[in-house]
PDB file of N, CA and C in Angstrom:
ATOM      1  N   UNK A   1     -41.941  -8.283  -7.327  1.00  0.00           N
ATOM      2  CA  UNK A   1     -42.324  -7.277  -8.309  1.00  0.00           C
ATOM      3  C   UNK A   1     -41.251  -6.198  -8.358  1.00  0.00           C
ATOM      4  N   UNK A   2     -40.859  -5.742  -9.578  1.00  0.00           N
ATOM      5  CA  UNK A   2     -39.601  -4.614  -9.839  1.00  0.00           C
ATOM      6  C   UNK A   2     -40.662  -3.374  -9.742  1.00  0.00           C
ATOM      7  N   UNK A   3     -40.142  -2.286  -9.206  1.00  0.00           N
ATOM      8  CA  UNK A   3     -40.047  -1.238  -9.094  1.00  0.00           C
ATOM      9  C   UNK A   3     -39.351  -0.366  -9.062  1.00  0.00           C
ATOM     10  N   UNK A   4     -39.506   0.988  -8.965  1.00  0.00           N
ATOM     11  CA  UNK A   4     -37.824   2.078  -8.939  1.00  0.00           C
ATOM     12  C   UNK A   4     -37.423   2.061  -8.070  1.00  0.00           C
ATOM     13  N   UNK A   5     -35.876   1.791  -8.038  1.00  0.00           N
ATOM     14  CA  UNK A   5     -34.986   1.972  -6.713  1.00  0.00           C
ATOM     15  C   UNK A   5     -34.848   3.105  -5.919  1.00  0.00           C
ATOM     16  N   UNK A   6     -35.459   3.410  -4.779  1.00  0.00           N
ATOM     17  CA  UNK A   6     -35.311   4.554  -4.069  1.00  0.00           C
ATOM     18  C   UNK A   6     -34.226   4.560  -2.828  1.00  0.00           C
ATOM     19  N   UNK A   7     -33.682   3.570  -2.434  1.00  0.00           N
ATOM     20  CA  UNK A   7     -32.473   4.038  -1.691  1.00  0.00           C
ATOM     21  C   UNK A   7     -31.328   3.272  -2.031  1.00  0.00           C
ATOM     22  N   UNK A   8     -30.721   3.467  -1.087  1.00  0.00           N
ATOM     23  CA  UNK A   8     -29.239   2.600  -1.374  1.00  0.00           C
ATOM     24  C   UNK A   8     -29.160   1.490  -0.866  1.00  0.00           C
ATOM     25  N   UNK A   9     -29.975   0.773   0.056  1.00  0.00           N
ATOM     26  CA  UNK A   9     -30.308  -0.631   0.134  1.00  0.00           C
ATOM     27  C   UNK A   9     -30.677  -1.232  -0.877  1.00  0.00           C
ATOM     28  N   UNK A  10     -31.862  -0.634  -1.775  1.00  0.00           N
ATOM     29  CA  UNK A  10     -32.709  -1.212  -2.439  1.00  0.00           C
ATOM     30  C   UNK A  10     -31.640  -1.417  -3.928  1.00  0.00           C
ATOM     31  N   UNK A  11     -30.806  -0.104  -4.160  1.00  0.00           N
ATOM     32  CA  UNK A  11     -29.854  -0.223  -5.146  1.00  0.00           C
ATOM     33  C   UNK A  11     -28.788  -1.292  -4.862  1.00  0.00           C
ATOM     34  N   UNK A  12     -28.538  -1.794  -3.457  1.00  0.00           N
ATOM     35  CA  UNK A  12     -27.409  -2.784  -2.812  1.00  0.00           C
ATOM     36  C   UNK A  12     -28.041  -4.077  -4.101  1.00  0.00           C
ATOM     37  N   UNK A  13     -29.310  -4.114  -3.305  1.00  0.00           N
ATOM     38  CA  UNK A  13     -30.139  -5.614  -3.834  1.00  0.00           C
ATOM     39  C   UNK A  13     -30.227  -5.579  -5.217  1.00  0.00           C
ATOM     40  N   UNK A  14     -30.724  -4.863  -5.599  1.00  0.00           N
ATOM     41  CA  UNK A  14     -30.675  -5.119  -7.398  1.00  0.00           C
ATOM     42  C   UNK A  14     -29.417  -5.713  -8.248  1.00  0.00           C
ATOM     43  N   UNK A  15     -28.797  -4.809  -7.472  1.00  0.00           N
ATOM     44  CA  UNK A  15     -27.346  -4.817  -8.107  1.00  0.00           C
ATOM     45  C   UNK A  15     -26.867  -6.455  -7.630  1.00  0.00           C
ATOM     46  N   UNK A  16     -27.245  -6.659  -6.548  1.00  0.00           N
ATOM     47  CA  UNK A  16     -26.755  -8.469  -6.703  1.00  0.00           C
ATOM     48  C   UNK A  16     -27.566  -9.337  -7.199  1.00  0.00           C
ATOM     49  N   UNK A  17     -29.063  -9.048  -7.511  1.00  0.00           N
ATOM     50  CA  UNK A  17     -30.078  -9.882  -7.998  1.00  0.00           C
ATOM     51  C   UNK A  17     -29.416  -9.942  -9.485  1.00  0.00           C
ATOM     52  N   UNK A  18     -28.919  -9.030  -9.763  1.00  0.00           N
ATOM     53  CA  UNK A  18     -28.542  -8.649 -11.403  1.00  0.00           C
ATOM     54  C   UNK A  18     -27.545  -9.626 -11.537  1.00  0.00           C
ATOM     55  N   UNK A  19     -26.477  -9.418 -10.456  1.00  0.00           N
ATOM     56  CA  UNK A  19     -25.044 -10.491 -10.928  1.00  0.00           C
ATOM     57  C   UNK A  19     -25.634 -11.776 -10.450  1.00  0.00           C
ATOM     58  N   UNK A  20     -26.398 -12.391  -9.769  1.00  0.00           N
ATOM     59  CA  UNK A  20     -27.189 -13.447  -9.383  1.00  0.00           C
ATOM     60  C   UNK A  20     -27.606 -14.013 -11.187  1.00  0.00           C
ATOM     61  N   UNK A  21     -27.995 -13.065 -11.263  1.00  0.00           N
ATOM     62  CA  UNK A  21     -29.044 -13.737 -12.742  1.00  0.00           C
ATOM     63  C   UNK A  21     -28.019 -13.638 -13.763  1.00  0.00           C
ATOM     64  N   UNK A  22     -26.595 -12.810 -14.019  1.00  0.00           N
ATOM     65  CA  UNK A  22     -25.813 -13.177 -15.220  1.00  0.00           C
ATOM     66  C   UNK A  22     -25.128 -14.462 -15.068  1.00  0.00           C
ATOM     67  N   UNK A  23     -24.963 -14.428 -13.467  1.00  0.00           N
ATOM     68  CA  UNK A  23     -24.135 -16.129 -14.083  1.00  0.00           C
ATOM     69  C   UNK A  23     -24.709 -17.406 -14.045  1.00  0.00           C
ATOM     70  N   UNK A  24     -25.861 -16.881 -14.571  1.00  0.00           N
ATOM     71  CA  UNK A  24     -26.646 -17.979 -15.564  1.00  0.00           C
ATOM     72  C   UNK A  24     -26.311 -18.658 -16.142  1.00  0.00           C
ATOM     73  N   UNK A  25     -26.079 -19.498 -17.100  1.00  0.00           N
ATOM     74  CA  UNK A  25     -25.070 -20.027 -18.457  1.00  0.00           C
ATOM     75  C   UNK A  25     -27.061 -19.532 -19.450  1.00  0.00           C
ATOM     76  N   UNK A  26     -27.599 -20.111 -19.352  1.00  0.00           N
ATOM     77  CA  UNK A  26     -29.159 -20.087 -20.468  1.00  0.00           C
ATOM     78  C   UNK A  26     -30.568 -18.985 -19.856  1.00  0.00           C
ATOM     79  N   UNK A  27     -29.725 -17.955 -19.808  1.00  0.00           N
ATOM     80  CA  UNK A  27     -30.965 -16.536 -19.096  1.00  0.00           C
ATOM     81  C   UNK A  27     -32.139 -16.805 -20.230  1.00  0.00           C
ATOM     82  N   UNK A  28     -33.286 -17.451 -20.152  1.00  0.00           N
ATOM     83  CA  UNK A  28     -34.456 -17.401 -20.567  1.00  0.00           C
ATOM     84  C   UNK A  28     -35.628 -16.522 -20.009  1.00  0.00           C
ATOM     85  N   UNK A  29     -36.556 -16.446 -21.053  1.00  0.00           N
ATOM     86  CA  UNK A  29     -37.591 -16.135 -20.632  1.00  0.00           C
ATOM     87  C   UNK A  29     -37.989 -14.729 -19.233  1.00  0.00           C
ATOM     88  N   UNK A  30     -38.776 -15.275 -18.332  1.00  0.00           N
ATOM     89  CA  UNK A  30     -38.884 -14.778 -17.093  1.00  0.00           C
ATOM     90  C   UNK A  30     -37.834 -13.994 -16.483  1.00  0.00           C
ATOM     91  N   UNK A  31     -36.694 -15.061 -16.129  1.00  0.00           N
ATOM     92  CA  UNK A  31     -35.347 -14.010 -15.833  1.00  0.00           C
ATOM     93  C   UNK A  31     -35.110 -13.473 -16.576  1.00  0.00           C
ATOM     94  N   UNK A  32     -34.952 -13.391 -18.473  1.00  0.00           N
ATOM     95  CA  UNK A  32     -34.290 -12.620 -19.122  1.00  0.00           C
ATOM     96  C   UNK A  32     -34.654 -11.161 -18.641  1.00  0.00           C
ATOM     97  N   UNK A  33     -35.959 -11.352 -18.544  1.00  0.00           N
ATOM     98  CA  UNK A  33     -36.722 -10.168 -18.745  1.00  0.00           C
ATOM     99  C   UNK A  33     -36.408  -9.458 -17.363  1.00  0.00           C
ATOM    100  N   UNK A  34     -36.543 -10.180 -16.125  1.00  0.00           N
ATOM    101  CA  UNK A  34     -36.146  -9.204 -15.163  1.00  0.00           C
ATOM    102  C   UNK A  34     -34.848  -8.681 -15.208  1.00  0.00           C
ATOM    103  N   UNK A  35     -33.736  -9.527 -15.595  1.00  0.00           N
ATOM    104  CA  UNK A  35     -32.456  -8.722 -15.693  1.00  0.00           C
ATOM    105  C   UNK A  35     -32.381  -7.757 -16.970  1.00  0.00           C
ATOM    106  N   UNK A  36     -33.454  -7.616 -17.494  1.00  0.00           N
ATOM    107  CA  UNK A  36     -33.056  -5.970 -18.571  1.00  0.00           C
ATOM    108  C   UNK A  36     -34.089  -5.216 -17.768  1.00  0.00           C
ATOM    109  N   UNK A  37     -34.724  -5.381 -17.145  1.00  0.00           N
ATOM    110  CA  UNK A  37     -35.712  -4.252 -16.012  1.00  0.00           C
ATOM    111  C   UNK A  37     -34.584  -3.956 -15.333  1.00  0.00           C
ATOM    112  N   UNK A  38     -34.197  -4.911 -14.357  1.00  0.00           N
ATOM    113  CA  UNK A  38     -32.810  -4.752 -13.457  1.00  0.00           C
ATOM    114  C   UNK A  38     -32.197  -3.601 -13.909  1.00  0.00           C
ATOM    115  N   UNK A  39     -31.148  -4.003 -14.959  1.00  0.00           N
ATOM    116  CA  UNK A  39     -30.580  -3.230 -16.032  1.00  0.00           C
ATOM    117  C   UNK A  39     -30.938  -2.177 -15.955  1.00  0.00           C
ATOM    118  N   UNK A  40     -32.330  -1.475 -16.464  1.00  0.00           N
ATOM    119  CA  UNK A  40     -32.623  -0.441 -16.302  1.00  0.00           C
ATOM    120  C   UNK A  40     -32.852   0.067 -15.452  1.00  0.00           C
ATOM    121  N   UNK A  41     -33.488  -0.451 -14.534  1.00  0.00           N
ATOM    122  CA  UNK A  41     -33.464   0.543 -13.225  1.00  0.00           C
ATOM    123  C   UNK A  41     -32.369   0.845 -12.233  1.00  0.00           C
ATOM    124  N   UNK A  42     -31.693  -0.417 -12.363  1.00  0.00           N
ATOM    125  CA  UNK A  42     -30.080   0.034 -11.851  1.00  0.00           C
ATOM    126  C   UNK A  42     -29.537   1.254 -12.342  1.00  0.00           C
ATOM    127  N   UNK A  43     -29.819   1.367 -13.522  1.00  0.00           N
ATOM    128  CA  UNK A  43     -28.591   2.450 -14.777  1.00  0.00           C
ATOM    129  C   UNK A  43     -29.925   4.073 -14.437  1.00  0.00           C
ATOM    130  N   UNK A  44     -31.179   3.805 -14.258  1.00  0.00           N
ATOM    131  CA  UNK A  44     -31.825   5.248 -14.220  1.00  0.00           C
ATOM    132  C   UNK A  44     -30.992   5.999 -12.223  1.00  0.00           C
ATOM    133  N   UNK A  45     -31.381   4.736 -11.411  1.00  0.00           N
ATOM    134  CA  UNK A  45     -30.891   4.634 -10.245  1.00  0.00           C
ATOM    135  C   UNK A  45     -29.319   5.578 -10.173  1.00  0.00           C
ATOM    136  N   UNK A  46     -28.423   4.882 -11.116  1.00  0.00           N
ATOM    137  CA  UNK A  46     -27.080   5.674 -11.032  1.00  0.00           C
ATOM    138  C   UNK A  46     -27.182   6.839 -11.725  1.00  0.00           C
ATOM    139  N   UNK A  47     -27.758   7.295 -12.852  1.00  0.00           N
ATOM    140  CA  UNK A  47     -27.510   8.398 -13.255  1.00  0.00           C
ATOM    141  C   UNK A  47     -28.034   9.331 -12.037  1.00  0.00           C
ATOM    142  N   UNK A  48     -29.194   9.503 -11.925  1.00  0.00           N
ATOM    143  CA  UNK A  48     -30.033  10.021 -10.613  1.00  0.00           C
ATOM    144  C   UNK A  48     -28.575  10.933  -9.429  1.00  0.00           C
ATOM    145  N   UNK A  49     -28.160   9.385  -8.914  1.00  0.00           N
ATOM    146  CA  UNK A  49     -27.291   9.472  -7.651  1.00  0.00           C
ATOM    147  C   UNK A  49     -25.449   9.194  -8.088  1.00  0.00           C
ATOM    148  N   UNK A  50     -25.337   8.933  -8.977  1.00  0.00           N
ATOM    149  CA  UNK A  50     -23.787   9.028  -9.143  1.00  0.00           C
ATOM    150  C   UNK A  50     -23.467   9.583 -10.815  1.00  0.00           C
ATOM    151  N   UNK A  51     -23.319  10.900 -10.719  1.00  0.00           N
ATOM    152  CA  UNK A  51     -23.354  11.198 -11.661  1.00  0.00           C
ATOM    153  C   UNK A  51     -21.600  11.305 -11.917  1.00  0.00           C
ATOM    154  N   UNK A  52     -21.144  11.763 -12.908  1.00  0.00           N
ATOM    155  CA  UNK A  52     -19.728  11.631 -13.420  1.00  0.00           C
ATOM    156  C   UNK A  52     -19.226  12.609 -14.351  1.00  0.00           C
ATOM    157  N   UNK A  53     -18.323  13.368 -13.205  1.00  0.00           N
ATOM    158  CA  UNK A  53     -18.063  14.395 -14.532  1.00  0.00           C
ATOM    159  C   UNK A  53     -17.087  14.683 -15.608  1.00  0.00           C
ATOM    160  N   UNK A  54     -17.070  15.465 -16.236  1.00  0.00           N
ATOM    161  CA  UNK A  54     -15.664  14.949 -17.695  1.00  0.00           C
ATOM    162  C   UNK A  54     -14.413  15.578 -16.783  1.00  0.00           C
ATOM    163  N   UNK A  55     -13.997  14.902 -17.239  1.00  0.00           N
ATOM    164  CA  UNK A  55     -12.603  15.477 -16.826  1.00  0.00           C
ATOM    165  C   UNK A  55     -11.940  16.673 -17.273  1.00  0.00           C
ATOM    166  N   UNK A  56     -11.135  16.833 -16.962  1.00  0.00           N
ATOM    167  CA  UNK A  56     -10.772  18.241 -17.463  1.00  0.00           C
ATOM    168  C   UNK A  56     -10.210  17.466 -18.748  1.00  0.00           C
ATOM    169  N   UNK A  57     -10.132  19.016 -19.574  1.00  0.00           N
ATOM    170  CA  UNK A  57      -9.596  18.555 -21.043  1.00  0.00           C
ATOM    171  C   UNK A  57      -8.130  18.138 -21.281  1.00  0.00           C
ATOM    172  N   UNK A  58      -6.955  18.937 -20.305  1.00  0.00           N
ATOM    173  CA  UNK A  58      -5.539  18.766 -20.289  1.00  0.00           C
ATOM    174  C   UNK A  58      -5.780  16.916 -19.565  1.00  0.00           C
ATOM    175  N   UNK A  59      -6.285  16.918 -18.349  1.00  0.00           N
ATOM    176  CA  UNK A  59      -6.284  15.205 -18.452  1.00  0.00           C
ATOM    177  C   UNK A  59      -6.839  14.209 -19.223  1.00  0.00           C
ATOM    178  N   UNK A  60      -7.835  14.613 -19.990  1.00  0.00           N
ATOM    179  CA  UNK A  60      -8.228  13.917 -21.005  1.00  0.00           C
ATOM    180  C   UNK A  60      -7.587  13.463 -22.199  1.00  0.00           C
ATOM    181  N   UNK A  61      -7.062  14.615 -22.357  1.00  0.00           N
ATOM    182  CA  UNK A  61      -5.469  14.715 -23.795  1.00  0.00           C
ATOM    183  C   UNK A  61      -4.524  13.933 -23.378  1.00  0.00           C
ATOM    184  N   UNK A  62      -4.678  14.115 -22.302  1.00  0.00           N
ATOM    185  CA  UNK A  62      -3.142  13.127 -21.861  1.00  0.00           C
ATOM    186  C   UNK A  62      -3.562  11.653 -21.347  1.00  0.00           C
ATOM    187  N   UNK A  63      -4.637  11.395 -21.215  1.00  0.00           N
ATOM    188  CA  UNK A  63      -5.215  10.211 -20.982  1.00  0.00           C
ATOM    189  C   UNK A  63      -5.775   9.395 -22.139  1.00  0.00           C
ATOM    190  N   UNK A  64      -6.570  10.063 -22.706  1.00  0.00           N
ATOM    191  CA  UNK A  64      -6.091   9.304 -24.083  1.00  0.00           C
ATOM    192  C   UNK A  64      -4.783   9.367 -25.112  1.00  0.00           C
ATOM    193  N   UNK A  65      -3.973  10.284 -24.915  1.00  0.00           N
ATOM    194  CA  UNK A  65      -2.812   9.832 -25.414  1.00  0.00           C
ATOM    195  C   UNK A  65      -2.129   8.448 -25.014  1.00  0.00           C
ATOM    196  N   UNK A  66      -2.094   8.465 -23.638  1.00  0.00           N
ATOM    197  CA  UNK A  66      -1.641   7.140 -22.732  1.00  0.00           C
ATOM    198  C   UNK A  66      -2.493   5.751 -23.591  1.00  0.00           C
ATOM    199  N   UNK A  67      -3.542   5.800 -23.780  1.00  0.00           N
ATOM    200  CA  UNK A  67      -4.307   4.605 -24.158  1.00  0.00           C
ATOM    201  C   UNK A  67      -4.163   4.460 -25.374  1.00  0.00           C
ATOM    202  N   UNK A  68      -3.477   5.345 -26.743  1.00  0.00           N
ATOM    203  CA  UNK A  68      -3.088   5.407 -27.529  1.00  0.00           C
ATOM    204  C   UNK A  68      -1.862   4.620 -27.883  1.00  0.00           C
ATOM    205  N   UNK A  69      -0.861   5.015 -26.776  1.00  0.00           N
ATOM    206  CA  UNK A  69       0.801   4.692 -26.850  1.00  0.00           C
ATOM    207  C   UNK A  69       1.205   5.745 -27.521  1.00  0.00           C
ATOM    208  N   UNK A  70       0.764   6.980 -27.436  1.00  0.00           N
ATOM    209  CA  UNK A  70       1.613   7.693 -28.052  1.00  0.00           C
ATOM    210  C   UNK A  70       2.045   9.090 -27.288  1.00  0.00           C
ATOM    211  N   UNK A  71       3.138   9.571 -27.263  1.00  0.00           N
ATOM    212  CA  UNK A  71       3.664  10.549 -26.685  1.00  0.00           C
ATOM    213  C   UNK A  71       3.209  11.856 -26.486  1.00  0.00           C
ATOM    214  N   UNK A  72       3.090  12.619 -25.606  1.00  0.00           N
ATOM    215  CA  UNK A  72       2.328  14.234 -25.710  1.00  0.00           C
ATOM    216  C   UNK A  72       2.829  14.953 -26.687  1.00  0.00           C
ATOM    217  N   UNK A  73       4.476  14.264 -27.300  1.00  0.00           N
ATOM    218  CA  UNK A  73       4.671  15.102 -29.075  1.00  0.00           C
ATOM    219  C   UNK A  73       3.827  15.067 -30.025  1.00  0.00           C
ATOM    220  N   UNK A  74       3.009  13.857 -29.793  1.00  0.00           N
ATOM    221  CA  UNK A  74       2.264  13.791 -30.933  1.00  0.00           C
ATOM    222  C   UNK A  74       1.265  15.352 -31.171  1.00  0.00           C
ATOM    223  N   UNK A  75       0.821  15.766 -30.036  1.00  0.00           N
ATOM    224  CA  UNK A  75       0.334  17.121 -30.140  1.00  0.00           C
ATOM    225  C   UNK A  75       0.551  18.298 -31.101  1.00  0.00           C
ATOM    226  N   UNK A  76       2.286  18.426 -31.204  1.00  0.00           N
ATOM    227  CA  UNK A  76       2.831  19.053 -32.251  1.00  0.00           C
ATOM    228  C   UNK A  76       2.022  18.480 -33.325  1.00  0.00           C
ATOM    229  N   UNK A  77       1.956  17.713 -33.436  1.00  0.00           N
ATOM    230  CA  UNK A  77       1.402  17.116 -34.991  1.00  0.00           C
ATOM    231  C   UNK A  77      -0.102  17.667 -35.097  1.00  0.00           C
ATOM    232  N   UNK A  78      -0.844  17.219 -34.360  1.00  0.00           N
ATOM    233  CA  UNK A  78      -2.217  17.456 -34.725  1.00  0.00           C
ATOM    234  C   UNK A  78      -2.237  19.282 -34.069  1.00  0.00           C
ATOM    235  N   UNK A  79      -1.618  19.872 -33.352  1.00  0.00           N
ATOM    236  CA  UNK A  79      -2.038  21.113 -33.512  1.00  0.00           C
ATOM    237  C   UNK A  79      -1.403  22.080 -34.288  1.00  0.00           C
ATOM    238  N   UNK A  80      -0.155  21.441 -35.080  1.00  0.00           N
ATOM    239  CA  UNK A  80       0.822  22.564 -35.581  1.00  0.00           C
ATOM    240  C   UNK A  80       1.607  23.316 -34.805  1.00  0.00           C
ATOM    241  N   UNK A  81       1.936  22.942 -34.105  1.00  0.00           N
ATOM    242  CA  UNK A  81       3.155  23.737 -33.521  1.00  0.00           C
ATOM    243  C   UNK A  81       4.000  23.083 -31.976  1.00  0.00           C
ATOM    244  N   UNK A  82       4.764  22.881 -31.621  1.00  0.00           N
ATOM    245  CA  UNK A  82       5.641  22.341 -30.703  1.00  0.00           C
ATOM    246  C   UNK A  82       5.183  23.274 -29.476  1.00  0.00           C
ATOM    247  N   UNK A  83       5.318  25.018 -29.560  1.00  0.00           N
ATOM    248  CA  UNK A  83       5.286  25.408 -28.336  1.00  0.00           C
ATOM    249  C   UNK A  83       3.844  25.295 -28.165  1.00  0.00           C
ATOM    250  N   UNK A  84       2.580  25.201 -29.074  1.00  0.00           N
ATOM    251  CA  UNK A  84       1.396  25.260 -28.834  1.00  0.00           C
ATOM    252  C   UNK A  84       1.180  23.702 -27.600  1.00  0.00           C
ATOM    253  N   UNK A  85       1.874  22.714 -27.813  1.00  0.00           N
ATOM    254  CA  UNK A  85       1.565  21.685 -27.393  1.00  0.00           C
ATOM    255  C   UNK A  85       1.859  22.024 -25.746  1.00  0.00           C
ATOM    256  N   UNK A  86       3.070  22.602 -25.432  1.00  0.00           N
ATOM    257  CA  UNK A  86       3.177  23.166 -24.324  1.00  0.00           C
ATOM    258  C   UNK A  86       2.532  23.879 -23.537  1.00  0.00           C
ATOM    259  N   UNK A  87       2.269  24.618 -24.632  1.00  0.00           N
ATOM    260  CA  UNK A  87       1.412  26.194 -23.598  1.00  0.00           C
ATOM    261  C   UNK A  87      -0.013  25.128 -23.542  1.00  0.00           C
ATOM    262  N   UNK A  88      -0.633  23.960 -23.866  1.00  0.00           N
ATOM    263  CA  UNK A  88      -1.758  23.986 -24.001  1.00  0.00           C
ATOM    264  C   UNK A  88      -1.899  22.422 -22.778  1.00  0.00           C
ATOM    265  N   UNK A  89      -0.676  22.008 -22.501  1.00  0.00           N
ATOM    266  CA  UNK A  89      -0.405  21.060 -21.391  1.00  0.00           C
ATOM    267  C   UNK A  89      -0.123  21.705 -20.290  1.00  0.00           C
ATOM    268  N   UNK A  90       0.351  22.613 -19.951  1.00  0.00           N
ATOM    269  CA  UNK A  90       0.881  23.536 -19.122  1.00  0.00           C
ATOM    270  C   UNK A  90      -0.089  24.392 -18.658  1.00  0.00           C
ATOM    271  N   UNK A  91      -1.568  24.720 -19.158  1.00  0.00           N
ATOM    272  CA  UNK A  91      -2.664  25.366 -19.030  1.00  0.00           C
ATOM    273  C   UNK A  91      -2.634  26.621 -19.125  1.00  0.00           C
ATOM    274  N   UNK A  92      -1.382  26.932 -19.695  1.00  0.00           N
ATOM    275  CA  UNK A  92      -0.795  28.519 -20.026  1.00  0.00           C
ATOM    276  C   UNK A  92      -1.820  28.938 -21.335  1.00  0.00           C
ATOM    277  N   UNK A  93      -2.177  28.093 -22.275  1.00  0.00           N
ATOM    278  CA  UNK A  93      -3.195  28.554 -23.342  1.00  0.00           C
ATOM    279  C   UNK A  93      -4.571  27.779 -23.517  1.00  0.00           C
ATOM    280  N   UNK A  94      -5.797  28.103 -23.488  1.00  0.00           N
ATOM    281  CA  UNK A  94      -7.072  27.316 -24.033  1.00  0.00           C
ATOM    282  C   UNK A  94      -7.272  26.997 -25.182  1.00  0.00           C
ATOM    283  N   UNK A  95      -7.676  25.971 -25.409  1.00  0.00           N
ATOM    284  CA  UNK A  95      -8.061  25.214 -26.819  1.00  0.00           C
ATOM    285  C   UNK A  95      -9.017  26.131 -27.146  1.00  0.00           C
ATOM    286  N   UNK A  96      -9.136  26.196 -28.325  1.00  0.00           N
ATOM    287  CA  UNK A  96      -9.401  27.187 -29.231  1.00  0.00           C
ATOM    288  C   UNK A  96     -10.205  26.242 -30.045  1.00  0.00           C
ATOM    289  N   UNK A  97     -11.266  26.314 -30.573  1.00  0.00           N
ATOM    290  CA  UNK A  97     -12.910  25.494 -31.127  1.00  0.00           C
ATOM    291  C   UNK A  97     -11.890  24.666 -32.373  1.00  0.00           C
ATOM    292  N   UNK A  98     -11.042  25.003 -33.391  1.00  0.00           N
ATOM    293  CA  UNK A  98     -10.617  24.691 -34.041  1.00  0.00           C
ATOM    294  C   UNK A  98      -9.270  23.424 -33.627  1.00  0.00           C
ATOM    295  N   UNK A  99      -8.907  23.839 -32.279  1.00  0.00           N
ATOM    296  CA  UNK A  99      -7.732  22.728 -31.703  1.00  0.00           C
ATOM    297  C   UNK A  99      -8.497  21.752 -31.300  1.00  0.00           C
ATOM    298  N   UNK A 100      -9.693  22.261 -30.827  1.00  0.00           N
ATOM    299  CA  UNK A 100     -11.077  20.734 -30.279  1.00  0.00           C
ATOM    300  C   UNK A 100     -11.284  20.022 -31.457  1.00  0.00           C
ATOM    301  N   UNK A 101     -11.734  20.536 -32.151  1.00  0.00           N
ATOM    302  CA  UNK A 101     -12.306  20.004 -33.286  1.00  0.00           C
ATOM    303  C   UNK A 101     -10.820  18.736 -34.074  1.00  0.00           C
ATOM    304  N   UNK A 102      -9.511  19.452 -33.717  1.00  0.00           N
ATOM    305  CA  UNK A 102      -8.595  18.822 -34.536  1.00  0.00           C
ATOM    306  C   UNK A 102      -8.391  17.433 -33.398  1.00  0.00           C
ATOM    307  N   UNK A 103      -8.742  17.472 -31.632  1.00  0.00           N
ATOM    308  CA  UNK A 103      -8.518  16.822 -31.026  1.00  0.00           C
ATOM    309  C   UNK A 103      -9.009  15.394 -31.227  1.00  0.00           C
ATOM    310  N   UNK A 104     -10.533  15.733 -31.292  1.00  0.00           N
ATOM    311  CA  UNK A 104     -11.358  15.090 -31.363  1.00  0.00           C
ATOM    312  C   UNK A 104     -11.861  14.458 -32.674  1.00  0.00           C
ATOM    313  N   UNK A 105     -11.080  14.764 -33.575  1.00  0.00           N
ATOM    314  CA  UNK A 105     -11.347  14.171 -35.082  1.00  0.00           C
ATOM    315  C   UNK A 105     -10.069  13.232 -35.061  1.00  0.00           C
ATOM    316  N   UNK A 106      -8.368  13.940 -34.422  1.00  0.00           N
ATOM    317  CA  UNK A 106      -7.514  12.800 -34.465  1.00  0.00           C
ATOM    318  C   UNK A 106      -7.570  12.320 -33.344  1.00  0.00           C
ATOM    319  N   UNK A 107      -8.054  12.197 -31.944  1.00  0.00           N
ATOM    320  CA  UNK A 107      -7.635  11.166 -30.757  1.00  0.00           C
ATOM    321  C   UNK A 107      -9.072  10.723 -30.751  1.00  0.00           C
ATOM    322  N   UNK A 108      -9.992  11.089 -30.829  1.00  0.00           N
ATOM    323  CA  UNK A 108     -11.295  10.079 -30.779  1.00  0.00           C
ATOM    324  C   UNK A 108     -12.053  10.778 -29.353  1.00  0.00           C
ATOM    325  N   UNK A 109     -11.597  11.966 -28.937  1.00  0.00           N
ATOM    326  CA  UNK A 109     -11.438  12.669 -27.549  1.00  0.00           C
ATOM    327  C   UNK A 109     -13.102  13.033 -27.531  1.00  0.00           C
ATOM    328  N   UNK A 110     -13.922  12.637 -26.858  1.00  0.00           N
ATOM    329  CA  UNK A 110     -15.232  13.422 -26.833  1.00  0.00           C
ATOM    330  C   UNK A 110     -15.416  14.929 -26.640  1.00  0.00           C
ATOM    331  N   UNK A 111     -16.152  16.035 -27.354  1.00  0.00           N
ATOM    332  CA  UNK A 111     -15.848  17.257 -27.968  1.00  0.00           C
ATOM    333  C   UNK A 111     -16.566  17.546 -26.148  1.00  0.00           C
ATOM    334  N   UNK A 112     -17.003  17.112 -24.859  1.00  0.00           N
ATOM    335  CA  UNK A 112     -17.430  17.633 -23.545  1.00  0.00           C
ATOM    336  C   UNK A 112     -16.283  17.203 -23.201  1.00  0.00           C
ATOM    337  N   UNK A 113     -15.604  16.765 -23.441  1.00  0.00           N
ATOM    338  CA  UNK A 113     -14.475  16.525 -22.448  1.00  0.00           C
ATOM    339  C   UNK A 113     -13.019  17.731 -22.778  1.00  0.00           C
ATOM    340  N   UNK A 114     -13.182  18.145 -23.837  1.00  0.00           N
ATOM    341  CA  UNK A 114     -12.098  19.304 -24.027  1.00  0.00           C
ATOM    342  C   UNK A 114     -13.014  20.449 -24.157  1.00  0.00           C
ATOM    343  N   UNK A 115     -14.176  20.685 -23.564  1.00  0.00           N
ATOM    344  CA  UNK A 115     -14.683  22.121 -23.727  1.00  0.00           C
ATOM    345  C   UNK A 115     -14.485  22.265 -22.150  1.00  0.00           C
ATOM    346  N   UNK A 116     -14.667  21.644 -21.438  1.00  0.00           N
ATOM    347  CA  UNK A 116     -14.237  22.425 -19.776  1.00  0.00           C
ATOM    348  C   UNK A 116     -13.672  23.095 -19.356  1.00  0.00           C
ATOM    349  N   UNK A 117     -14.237  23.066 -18.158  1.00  0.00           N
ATOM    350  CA  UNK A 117     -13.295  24.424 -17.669  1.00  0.00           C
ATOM    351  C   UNK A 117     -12.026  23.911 -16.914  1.00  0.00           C
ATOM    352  N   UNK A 118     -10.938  24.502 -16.913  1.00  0.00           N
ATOM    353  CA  UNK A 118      -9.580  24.250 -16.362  1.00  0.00           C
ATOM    354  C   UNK A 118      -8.574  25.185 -16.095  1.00  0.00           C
TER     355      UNK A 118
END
């Protein structure tokens, strides 16, 4: 019988009952159903106990730039100005609601991940 995971044993076991039951090739029925319980109680289990926090916004900019392929010049572009790109990698200046907004409309940057603190 599934129930909520209360320690880290019990989270050990789920978590292999779970990969136990994907490499299934034809998850029917009975198992389907326990591996989306699984599923869920694994995923309430981690939020609970491993939570994850945003990164700061200067590594975020530069981390999705990286996954982009494109250079920290590109910054000049989407913020208007060359030294802004500096002062704002350099942590010499804060993004300003309007540089978020331009971040996150051109890099795809989630608007919690450039409001932090840094």
């Amino acid at each position: 019988m599934l129930r909520l995971i209360k320690t880290e044993e019990e989270y050990e076991n789920a978590l292999e009952d779970a990969y136990s039951l994907m490499q299934r090739d034809n998850l029917e029925g009975e198992d389907q159903d326990r591996l989306e319980l699984l599923t869920l109680l694994i995923e309430h289990y981690e939020k609970e106990h491993y939570t994850v926090m945003p990164p700061n916004p200067i590594d975020a900019i530069k981390f999705r730039l990286e996954q982009l392929g494109k250079p920290e010049t590109e910054l000049s572009k989407i913020l208007g100005a060359r030294s802004r790109q500096s002062e704002i990698l350099s942590g010499k200046r804060k993004l300003s609601l309007e540089m978020i907004r331009r971040l996150h409309d051109a890099l795809g940057i989630p608007a919690v991940s450039l409001i932090g603190k840094y």
